[in-house]
Protein backbone atom coordinates (compact mmCIF):
# COMPACT_ATOMS: atom_id res chain seq x y z
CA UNK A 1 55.23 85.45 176.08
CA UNK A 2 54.15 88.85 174.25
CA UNK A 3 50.81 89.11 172.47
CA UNK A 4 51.10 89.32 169.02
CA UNK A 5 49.24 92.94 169.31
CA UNK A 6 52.02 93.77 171.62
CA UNK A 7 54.68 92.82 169.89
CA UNK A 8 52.76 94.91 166.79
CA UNK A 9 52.99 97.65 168.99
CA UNK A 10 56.25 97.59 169.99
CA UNK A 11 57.83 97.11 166.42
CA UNK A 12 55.36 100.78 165.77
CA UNK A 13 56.85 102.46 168.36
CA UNK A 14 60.79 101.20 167.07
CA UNK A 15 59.81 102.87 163.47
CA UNK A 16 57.94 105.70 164.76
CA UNK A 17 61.57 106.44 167.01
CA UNK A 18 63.47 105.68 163.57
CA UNK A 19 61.39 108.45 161.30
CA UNK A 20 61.83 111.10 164.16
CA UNK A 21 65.43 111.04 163.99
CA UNK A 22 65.35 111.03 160.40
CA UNK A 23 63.35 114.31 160.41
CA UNK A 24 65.48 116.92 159.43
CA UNK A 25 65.09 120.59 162.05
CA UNK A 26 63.85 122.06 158.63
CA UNK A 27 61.38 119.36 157.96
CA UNK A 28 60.23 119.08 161.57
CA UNK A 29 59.38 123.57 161.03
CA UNK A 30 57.41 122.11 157.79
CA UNK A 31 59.97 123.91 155.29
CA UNK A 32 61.48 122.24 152.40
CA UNK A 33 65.13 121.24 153.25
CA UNK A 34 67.99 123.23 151.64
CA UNK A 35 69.63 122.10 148.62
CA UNK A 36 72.81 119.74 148.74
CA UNK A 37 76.09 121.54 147.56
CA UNK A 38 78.85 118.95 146.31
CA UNK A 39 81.51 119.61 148.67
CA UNK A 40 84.20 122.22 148.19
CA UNK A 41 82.81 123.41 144.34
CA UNK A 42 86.24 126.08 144.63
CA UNK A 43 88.68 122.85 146.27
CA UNK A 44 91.59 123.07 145.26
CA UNK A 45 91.36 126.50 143.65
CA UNK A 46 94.38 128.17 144.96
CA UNK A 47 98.46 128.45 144.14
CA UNK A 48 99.68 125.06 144.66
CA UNK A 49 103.13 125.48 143.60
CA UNK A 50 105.81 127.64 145.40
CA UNK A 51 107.59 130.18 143.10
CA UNK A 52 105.23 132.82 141.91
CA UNK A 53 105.32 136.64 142.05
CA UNK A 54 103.12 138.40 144.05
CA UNK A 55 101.02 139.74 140.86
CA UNK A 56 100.50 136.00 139.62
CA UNK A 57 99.03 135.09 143.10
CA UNK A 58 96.62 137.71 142.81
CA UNK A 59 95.17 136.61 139.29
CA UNK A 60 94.83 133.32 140.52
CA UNK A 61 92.83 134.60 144.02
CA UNK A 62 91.03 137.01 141.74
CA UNK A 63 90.35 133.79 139.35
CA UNK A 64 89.47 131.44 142.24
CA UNK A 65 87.10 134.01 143.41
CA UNK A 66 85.00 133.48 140.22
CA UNK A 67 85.45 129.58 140.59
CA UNK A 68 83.70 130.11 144.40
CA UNK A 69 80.89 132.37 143.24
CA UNK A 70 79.85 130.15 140.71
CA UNK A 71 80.29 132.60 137.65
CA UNK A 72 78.98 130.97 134.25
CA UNK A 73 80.98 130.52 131.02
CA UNK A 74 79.68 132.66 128.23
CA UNK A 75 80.87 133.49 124.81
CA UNK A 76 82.01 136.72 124.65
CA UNK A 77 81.98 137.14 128.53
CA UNK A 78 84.36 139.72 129.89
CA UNK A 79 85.21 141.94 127.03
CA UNK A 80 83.17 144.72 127.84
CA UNK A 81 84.30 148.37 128.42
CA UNK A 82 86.14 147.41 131.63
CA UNK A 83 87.64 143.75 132.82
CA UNK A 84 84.54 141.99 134.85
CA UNK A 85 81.51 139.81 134.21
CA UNK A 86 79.42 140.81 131.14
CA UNK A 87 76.63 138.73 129.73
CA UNK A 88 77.88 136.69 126.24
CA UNK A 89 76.22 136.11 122.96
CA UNK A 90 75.57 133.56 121.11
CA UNK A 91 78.51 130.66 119.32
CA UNK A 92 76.94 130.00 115.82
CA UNK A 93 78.98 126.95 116.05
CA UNK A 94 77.89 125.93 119.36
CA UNK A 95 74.58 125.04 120.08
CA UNK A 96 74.86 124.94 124.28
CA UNK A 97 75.59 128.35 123.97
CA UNK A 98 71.64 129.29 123.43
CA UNK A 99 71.61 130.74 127.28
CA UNK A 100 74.88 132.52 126.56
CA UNK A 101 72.91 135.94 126.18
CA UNK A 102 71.25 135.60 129.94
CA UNK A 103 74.33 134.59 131.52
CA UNK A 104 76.74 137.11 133.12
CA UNK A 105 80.54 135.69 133.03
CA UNK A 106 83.77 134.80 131.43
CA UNK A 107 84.77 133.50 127.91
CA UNK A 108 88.54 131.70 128.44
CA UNK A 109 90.06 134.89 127.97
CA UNK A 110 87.92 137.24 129.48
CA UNK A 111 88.59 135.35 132.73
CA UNK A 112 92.58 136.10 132.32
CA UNK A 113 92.37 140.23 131.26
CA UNK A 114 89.89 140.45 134.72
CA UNK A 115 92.28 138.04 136.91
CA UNK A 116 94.99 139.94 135.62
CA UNK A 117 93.27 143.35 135.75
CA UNK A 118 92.61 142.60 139.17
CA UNK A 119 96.44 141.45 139.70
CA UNK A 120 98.21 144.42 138.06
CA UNK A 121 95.34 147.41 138.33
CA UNK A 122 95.48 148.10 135.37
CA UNK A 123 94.10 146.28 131.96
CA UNK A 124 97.05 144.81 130.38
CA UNK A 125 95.51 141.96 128.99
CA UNK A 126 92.56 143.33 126.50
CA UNK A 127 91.45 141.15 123.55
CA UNK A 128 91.41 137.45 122.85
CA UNK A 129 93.42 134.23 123.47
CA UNK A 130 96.01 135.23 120.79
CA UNK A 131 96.68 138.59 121.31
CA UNK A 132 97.21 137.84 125.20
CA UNK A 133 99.34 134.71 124.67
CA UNK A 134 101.67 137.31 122.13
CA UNK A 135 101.43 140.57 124.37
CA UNK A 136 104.70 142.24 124.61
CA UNK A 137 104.45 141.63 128.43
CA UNK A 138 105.50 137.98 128.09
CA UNK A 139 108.47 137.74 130.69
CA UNK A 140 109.07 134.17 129.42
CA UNK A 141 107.78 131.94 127.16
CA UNK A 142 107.69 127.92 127.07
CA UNK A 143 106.96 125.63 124.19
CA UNK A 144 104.58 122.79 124.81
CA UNK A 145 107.53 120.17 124.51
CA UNK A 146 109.00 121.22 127.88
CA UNK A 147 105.60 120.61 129.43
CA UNK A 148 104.79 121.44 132.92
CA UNK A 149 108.15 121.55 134.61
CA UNK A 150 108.85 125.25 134.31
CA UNK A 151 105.74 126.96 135.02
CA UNK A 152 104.96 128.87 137.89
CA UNK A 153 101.74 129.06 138.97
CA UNK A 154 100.58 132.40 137.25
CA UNK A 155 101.62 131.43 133.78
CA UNK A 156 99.15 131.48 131.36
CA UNK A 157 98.56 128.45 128.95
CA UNK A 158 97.18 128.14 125.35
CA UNK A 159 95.72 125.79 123.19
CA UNK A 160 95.18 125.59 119.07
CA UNK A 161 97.99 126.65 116.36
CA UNK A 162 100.29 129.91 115.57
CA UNK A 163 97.59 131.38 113.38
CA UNK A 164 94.66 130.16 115.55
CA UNK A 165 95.08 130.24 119.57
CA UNK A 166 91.22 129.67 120.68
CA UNK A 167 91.42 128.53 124.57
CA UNK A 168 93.34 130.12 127.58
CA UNK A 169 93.70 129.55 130.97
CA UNK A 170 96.03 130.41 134.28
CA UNK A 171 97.99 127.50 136.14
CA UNK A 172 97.90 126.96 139.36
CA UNK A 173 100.53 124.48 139.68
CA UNK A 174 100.95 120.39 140.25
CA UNK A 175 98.88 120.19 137.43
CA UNK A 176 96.06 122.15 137.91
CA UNK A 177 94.17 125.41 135.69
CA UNK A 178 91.71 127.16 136.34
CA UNK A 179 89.55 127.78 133.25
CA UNK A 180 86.47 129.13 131.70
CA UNK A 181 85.88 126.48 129.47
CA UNK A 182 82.81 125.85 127.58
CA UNK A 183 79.10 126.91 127.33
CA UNK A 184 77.05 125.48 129.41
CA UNK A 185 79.68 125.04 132.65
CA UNK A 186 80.96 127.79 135.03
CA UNK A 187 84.72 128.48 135.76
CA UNK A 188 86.22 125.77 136.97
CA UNK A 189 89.65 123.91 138.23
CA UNK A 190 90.71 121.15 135.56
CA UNK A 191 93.87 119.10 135.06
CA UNK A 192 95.75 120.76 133.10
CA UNK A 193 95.47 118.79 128.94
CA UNK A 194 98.48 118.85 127.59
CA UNK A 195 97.78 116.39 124.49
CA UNK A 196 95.57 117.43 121.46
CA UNK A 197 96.89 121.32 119.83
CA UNK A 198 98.49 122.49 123.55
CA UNK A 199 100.62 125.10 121.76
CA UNK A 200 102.65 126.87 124.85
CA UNK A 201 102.31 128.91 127.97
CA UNK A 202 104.05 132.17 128.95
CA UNK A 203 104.14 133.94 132.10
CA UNK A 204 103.35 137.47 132.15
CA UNK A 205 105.17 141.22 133.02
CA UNK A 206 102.91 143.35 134.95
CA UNK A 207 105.19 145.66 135.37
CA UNK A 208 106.88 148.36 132.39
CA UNK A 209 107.00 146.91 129.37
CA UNK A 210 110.77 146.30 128.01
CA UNK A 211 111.98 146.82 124.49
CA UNK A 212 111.11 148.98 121.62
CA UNK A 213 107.31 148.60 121.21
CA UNK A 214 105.53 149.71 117.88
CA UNK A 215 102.00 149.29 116.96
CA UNK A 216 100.95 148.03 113.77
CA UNK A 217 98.28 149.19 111.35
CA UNK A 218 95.56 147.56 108.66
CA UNK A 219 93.96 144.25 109.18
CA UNK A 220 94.93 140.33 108.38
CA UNK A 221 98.34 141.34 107.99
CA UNK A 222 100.43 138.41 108.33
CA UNK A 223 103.66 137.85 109.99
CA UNK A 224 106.16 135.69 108.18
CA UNK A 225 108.48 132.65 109.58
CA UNK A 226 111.52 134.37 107.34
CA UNK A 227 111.79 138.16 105.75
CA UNK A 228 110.12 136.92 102.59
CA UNK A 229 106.51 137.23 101.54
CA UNK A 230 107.00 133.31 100.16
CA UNK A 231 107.69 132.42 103.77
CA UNK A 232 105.11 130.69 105.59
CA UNK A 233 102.55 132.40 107.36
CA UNK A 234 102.55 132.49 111.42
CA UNK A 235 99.98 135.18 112.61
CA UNK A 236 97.75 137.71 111.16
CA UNK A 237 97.14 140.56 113.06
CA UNK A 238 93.05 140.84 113.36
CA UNK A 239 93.81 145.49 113.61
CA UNK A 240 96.50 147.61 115.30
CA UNK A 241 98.62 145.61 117.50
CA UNK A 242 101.05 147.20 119.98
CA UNK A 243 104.34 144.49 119.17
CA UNK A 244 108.00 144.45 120.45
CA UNK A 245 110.67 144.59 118.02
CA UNK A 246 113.82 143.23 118.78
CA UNK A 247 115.72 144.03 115.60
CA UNK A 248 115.00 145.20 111.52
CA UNK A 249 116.98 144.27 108.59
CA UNK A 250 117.12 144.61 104.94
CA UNK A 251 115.51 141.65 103.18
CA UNK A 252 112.87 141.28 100.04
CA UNK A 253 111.70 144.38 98.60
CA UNK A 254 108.14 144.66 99.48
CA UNK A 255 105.25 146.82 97.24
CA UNK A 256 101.68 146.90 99.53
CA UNK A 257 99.32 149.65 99.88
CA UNK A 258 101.15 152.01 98.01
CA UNK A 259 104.68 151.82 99.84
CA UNK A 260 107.70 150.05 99.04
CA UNK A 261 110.18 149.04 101.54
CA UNK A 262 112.83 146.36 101.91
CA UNK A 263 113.02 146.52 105.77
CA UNK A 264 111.74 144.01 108.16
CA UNK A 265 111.32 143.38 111.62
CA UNK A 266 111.85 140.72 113.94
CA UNK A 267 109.07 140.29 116.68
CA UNK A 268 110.28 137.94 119.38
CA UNK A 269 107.05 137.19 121.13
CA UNK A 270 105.69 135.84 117.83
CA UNK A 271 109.25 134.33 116.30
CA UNK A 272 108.12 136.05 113.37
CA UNK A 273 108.95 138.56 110.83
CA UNK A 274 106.62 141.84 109.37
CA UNK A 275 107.82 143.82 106.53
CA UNK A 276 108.02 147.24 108.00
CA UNK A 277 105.45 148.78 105.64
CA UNK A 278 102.99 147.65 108.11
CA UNK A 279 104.67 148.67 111.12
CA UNK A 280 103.77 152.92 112.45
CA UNK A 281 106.89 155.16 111.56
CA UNK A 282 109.40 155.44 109.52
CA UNK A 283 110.60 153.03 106.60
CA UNK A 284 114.03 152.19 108.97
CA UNK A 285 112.74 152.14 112.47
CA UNK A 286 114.39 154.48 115.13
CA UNK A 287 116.30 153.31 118.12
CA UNK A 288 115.86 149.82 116.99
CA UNK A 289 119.15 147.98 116.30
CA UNK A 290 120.40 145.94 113.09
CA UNK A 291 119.51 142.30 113.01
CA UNK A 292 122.69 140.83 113.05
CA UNK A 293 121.89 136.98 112.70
């Protein structure tokens, strides 16, 4: 029969084997161990659809890439002189975005003009949410009542109203974005929300743009659901806009800014109408055909 100072002993030595294999290599060199990385922070960051165009699988890699490298989200973030990271400024009406001005990164759609900067090489998609979910480079567009089923991954997807598109982001298919969302997080991979004010998605040209393309002048002027300044209002363009124009007619006689005009155009990517006054060239546009519906 053991001694009880033996068997004291022997239970010692079992813990003393225990803690040794517990002992990490850096532990054992006396350095502090290194920090623990959820796994995979980029999983699942890639196309996961078949179907896409060669261009829209390089603006997701080019988007992934920021998911890996851990960029931040920051107001503002992206819209510098050239597509890339740029440090943000501050949301008045969000206080998490305090840090915003230390942070280099992405806003939602400073992370599409890079990806797609990076996918085209060239920067096709300059300016915010709005202005890249109506760009004249949509190659099709899809209402948010046909959901997911068409898109390719590529397509770009955007949240809030007609006069008010505030959140972007690029699909990567079965169900999955990837997004610079909100102060305070980096770019991520999200389901994709389609309740709440999902407005649409469209997928993009890189290539020539088709059509007869104009570019507008003045600021807040609002396109119109009919020819009529009593219609109701769908978009106001923040300055100069370069629009397509699919056709013009002659509708309500229009006085602004010292011209009168009764022509209007239609502007497909925005289902919307402009009185030509507002609209660089002539009163009747060249080249671009009669309305005839």
């Amino acid at each position: 029969m053991r001694s009880r100072a033996g068997l004291i002993g022997v239970i010692m030595g079992v813990l003393a084997l225990l803690g040794g294999a517990a002992t990490s290599p850096a532990q054992a060199a006396g350095r502090p161990p290194a920090a623990v990385t959820a796994p995979g922070a980029d999983e699942g960051c890639a196309v996961l659809a078949p179907g896409a165009s060669a261009a829209a699988e390089r603006a997701v890699a080019a988007a992934c890439a920021q998911v890996a490298a851990g960029v931040w989200y920051t107001w503002g973030g992206g819209h510098g002189p050239q597509p890339g990271v740029s440090y943000g400024k501050v949301d008045p009406t969000d206080p998490a975005s305090e840090h915003d001005p230390e942070r280099l990164g992405f806003d939602c759609s400073g992370l599409v003009r890079y990806a797609y900067a990076q996918a085209a090489g060239a920067d096709i998609l300059n300016g915010d949410a709005s202005s890249q979910y109506y760009t004249p480079r949509a190659a099709a567009r899809f209402t948010a009542a046909q959901g997911l089923a068409p898109l390719l991954p590529g397509d770009l997807l955007a949240w809030g109203t007609s006069q008010d598109l505030h959140h972007i982001a690029i699909y990567l298919g079965a169900g999955r974005m990837v997004e610079a969302r909100q102060s305070g997080t980096k770019v991520m991979v999200s389901d994709v929300r389609l309740g709440g004010d999902y407005f649409g998605a469209l997928r993009v040209n890189t290539g020539a743009v088709t059509g007869h393309v104009f570019t507008t002048w003045g600021t807040g002027v609002w396109t119109k659901a009919q020819p009529s300044t009593r219609a109701a209002r769908v978009y106001a363009f923040p300055g100069p806009t370069a629009v397509r124009i699919a056709c013009q007619k002659h509708a309500e006689l229009v006085t602004a800014d010292g011209y009168t005009n009764d022509a209007w155009s239609y502007l497909p990517d925005y289902g919307a109408w402009m009185t030509n006054i507002y609209i660089q060239g002539p009163a009747w546009l060249d080249g671009v055909p009669t309305c005839t519906s």
